[in-house]
N, C-alpha and C. Protein backbone atom coordinates (compact mmCIF):
# COMPACT_ATOMS: atom_id res chain seq x y z
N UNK A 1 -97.23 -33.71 -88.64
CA UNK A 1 -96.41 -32.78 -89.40
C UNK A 1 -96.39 -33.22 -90.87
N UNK A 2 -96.44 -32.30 -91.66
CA UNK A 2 -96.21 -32.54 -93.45
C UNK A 2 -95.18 -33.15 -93.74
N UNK A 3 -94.97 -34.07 -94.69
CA UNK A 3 -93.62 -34.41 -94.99
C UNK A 3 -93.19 -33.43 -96.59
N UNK A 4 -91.49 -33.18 -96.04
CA UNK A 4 -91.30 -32.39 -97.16
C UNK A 4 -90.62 -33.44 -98.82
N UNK A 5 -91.11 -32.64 -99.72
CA UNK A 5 -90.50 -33.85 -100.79
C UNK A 5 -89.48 -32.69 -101.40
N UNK A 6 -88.09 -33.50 -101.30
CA UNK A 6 -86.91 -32.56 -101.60
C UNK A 6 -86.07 -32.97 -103.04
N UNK A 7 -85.45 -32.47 -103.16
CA UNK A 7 -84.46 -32.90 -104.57
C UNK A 7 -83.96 -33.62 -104.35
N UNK A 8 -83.62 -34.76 -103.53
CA UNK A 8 -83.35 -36.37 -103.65
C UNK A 8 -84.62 -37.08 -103.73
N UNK A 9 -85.97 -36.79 -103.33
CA UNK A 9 -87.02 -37.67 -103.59
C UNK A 9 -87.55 -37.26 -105.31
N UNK A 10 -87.34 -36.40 -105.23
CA UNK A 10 -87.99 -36.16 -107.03
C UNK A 10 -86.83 -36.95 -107.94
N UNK A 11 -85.47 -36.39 -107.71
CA UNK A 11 -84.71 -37.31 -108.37
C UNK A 11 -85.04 -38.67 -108.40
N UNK A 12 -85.63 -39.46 -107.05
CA UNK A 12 -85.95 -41.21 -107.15
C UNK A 12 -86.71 -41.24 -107.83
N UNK A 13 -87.99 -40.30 -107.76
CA UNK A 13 -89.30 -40.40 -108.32
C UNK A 13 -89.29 -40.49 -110.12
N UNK A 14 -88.16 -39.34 -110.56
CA UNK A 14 -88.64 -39.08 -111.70
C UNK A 14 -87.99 -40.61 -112.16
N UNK A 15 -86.70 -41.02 -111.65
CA UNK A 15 -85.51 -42.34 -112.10
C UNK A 15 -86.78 -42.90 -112.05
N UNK A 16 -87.41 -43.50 -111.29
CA UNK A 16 -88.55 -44.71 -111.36
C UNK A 16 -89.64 -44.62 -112.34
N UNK A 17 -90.42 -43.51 -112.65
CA UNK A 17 -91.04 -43.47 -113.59
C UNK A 17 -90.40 -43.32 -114.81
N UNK A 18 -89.28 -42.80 -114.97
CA UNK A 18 -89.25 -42.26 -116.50
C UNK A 18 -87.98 -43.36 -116.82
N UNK A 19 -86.53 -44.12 -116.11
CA UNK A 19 -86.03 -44.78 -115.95
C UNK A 19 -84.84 -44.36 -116.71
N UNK A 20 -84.81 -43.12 -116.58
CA UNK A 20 -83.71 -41.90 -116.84
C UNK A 20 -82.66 -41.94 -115.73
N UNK A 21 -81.15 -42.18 -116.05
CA UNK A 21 -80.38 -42.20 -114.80
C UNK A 21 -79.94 -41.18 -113.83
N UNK A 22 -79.88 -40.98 -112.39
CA UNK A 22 -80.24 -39.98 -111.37
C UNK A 22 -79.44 -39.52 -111.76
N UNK A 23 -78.21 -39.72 -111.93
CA UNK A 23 -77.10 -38.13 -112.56
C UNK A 23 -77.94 -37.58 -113.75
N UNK A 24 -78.34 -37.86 -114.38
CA UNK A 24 -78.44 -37.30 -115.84
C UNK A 24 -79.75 -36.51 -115.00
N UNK A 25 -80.67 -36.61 -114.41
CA UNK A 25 -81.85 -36.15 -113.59
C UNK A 25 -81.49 -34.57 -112.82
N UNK A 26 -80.35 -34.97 -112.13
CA UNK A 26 -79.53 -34.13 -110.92
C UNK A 26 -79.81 -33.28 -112.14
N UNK A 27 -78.44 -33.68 -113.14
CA UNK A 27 -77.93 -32.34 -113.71
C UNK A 27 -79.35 -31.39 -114.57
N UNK A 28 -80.25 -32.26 -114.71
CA UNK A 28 -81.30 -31.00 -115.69
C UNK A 28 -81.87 -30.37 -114.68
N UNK A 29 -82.28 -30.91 -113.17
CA UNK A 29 -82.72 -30.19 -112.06
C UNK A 29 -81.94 -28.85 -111.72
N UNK A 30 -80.57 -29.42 -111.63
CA UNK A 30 -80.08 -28.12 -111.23
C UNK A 30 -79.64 -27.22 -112.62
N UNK A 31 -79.79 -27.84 -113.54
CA UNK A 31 -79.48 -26.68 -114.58
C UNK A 31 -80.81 -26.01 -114.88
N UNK A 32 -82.28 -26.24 -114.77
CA UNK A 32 -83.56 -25.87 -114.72
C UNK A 32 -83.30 -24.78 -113.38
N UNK A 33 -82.61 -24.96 -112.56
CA UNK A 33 -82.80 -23.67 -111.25
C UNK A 33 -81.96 -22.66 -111.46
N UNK A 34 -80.14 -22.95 -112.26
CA UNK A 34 -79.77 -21.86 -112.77
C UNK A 34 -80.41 -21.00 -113.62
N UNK A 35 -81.87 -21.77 -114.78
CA UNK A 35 -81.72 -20.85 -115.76
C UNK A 35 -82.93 -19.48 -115.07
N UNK A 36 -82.84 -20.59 -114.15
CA UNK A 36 -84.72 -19.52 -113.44
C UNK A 36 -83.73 -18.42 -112.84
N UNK A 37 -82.54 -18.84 -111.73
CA UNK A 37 -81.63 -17.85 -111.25
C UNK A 37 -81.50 -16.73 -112.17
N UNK A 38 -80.92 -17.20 -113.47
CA UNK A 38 -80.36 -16.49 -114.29
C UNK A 38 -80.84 -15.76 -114.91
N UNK A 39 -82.26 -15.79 -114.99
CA UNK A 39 -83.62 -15.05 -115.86
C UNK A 39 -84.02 -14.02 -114.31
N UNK A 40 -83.79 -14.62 -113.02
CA UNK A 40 -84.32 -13.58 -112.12
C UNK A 40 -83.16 -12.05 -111.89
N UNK A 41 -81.99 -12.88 -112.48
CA UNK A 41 -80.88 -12.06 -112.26
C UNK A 41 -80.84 -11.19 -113.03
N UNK A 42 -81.58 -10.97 -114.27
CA UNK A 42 -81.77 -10.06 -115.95
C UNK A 42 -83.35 -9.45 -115.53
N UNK A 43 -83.45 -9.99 -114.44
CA UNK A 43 -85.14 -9.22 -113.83
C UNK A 43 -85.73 -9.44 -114.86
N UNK A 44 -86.02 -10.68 -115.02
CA UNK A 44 -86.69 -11.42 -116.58
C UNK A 44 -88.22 -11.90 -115.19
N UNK A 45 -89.13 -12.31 -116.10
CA UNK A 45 -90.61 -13.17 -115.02
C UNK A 45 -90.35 -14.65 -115.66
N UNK A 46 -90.41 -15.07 -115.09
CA UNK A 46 -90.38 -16.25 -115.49
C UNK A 46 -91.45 -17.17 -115.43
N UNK A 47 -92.45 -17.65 -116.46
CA UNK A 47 -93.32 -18.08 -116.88
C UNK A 47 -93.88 -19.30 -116.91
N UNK A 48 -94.15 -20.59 -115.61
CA UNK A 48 -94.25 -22.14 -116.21
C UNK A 48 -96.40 -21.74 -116.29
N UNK A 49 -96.31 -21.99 -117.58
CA UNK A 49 -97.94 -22.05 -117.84
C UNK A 49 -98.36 -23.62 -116.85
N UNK A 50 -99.63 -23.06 -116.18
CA UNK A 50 -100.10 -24.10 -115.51
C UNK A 50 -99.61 -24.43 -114.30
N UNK A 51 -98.49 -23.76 -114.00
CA UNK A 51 -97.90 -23.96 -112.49
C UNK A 51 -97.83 -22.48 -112.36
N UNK A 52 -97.29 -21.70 -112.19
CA UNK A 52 -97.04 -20.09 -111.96
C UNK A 52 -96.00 -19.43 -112.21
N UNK A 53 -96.01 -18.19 -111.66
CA UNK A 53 -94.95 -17.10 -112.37
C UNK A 53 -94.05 -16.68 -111.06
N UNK A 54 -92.55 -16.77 -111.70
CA UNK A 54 -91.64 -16.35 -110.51
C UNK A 54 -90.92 -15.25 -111.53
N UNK A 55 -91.26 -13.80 -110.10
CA UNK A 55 -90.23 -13.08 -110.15
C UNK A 55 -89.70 -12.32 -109.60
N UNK A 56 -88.53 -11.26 -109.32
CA UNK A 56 -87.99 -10.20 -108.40
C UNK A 56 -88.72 -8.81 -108.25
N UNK A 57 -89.16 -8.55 -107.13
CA UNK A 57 -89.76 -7.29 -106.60
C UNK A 57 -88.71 -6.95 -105.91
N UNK A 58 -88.86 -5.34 -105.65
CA UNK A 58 -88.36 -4.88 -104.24
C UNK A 58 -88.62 -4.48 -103.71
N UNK A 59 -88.56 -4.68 -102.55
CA UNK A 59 -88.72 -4.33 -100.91
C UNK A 59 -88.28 -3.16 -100.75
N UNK A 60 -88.80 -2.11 -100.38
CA UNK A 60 -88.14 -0.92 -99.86
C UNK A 60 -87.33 -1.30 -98.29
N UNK A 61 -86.66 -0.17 -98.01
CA UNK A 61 -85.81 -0.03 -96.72
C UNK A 61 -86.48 0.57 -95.76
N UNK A 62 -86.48 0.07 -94.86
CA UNK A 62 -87.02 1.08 -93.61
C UNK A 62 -86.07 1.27 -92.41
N UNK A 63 -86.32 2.46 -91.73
CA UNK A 63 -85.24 2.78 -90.93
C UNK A 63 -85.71 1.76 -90.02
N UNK A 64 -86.31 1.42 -89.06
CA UNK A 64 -86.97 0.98 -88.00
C UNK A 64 -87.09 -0.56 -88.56
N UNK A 65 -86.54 -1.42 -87.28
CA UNK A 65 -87.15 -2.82 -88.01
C UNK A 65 -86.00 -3.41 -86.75
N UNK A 66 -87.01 -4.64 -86.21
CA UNK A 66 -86.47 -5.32 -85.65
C UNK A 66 -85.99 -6.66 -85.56
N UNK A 67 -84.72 -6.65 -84.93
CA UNK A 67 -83.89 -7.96 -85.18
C UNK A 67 -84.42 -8.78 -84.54
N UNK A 68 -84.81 -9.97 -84.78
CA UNK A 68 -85.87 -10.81 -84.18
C UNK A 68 -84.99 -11.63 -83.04
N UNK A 69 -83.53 -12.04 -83.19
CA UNK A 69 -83.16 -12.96 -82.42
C UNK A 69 -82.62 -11.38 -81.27
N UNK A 70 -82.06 -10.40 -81.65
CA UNK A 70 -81.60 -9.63 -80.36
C UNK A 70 -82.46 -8.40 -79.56
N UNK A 71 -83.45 -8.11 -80.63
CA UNK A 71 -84.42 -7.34 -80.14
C UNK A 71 -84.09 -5.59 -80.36
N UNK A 72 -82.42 -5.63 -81.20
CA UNK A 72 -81.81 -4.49 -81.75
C UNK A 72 -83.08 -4.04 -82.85
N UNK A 73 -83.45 -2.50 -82.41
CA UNK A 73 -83.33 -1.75 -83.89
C UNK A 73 -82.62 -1.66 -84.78
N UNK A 74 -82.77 -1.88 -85.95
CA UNK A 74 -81.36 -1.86 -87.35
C UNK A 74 -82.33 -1.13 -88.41
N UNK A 75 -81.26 -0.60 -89.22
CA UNK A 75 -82.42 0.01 -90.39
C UNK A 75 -81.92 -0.63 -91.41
N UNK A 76 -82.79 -1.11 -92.83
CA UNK A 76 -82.78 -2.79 -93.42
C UNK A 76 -83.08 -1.74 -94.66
N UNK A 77 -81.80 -2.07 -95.47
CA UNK A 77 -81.90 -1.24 -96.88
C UNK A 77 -82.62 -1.95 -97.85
N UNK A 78 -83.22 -1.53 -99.12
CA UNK A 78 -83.75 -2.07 -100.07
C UNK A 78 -83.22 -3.17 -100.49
N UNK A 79 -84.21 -4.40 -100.49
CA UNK A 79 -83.26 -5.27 -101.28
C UNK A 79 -84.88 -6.17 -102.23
N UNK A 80 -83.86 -6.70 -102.65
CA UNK A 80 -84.95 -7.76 -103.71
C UNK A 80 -85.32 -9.05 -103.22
N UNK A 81 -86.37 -9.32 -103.23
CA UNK A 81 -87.13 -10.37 -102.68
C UNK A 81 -88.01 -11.06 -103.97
N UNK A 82 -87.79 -12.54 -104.08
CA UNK A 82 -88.54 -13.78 -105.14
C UNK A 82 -89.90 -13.98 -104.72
N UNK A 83 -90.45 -13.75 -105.82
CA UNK A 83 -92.34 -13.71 -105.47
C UNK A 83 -92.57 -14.83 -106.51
N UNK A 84 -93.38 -15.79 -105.85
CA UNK A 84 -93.97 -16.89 -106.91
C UNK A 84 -95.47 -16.42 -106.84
N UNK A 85 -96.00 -16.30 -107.82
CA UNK A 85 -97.38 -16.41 -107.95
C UNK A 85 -98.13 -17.80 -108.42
N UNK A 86 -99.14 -18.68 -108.01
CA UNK A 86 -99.48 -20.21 -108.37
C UNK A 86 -100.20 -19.61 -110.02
N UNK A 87 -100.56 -20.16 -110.88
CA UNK A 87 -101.07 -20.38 -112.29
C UNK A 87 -102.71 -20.28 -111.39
N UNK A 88 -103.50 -20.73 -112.32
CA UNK A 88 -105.04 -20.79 -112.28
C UNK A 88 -104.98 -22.32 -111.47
N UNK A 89 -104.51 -22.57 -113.01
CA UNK A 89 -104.38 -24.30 -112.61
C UNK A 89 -104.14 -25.03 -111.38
N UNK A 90 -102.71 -24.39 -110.28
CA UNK A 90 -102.16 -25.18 -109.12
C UNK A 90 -103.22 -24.39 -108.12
N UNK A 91 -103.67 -23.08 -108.41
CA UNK A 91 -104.88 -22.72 -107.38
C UNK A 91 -105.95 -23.63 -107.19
N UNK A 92 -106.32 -23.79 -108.19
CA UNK A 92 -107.70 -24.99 -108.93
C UNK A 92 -107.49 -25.91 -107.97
N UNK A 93 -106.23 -26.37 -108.44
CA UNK A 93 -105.89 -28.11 -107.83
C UNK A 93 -105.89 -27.93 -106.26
N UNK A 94 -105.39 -26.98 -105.61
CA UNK A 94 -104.76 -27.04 -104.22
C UNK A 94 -106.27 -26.74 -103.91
N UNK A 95 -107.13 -26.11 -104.27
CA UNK A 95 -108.59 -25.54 -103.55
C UNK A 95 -109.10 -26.48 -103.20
N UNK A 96 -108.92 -28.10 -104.56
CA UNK A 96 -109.71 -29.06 -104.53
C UNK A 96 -109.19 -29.95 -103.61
N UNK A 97 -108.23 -30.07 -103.26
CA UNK A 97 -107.01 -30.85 -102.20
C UNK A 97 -107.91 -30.62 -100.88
N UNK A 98 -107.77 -29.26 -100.41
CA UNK A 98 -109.04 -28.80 -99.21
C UNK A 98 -109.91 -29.30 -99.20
N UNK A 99 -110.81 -28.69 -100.02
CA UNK A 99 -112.28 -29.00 -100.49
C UNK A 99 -112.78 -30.64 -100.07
N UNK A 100 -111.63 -31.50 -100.47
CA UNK A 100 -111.57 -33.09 -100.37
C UNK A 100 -111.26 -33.31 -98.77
N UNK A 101 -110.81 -32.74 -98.33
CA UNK A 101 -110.73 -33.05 -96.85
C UNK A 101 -111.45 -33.38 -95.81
N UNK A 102 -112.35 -32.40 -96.36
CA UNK A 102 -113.76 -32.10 -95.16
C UNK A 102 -114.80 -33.40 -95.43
């Protein structure tokens, strides 16, 4: 199984390399996710060159659609759904990640 790397391992990671203290780390992490929130919330795209583009689409509603845990029909109104697209760059890199495997 993959191991996942979460916002307590980046926080260690960045403290160890950069030797910046983990509160001061926390707080630009989570103030870096409000401002993305906050730009998705103004239906702004949000732009990291070299990594990719996040932004809000919507999903239409359909009458028909099933509830996966009860097996109920429900009809599922429009709502907005977060689309990341990767840059050139993290495509590049992740192709070559594969590519290296074999």
């Amino acid at each position: 199984m993959e191991e996942k790397l979460t916002k307590a391992t980046i926080i260690e990671n960045l403290h160890n390399k950069l030797g910046i203290g983990r509160a001061d780390i926390h707080v630009i992490i989570d103030e870096l996710f409000e401002e993305i929130k906050d730009a998705l919330k103004e239906d702004q795209i949000i732009e990291l060159r070299g990594f990719g583009t996040f932004e809000v689409r919507t999903r239409k509603g359909r009458e028909k659609a099933r509830n996966p845990k009860t097996g109920d029909i429900v009809a599922v109104d429009s709502h907005g759904v977060a689309i990341f697209r990767p840059g050139k760059e993290l495509k590049d890199f992740v192709w070559n990640l594969r590519e290296n495997d074999k």
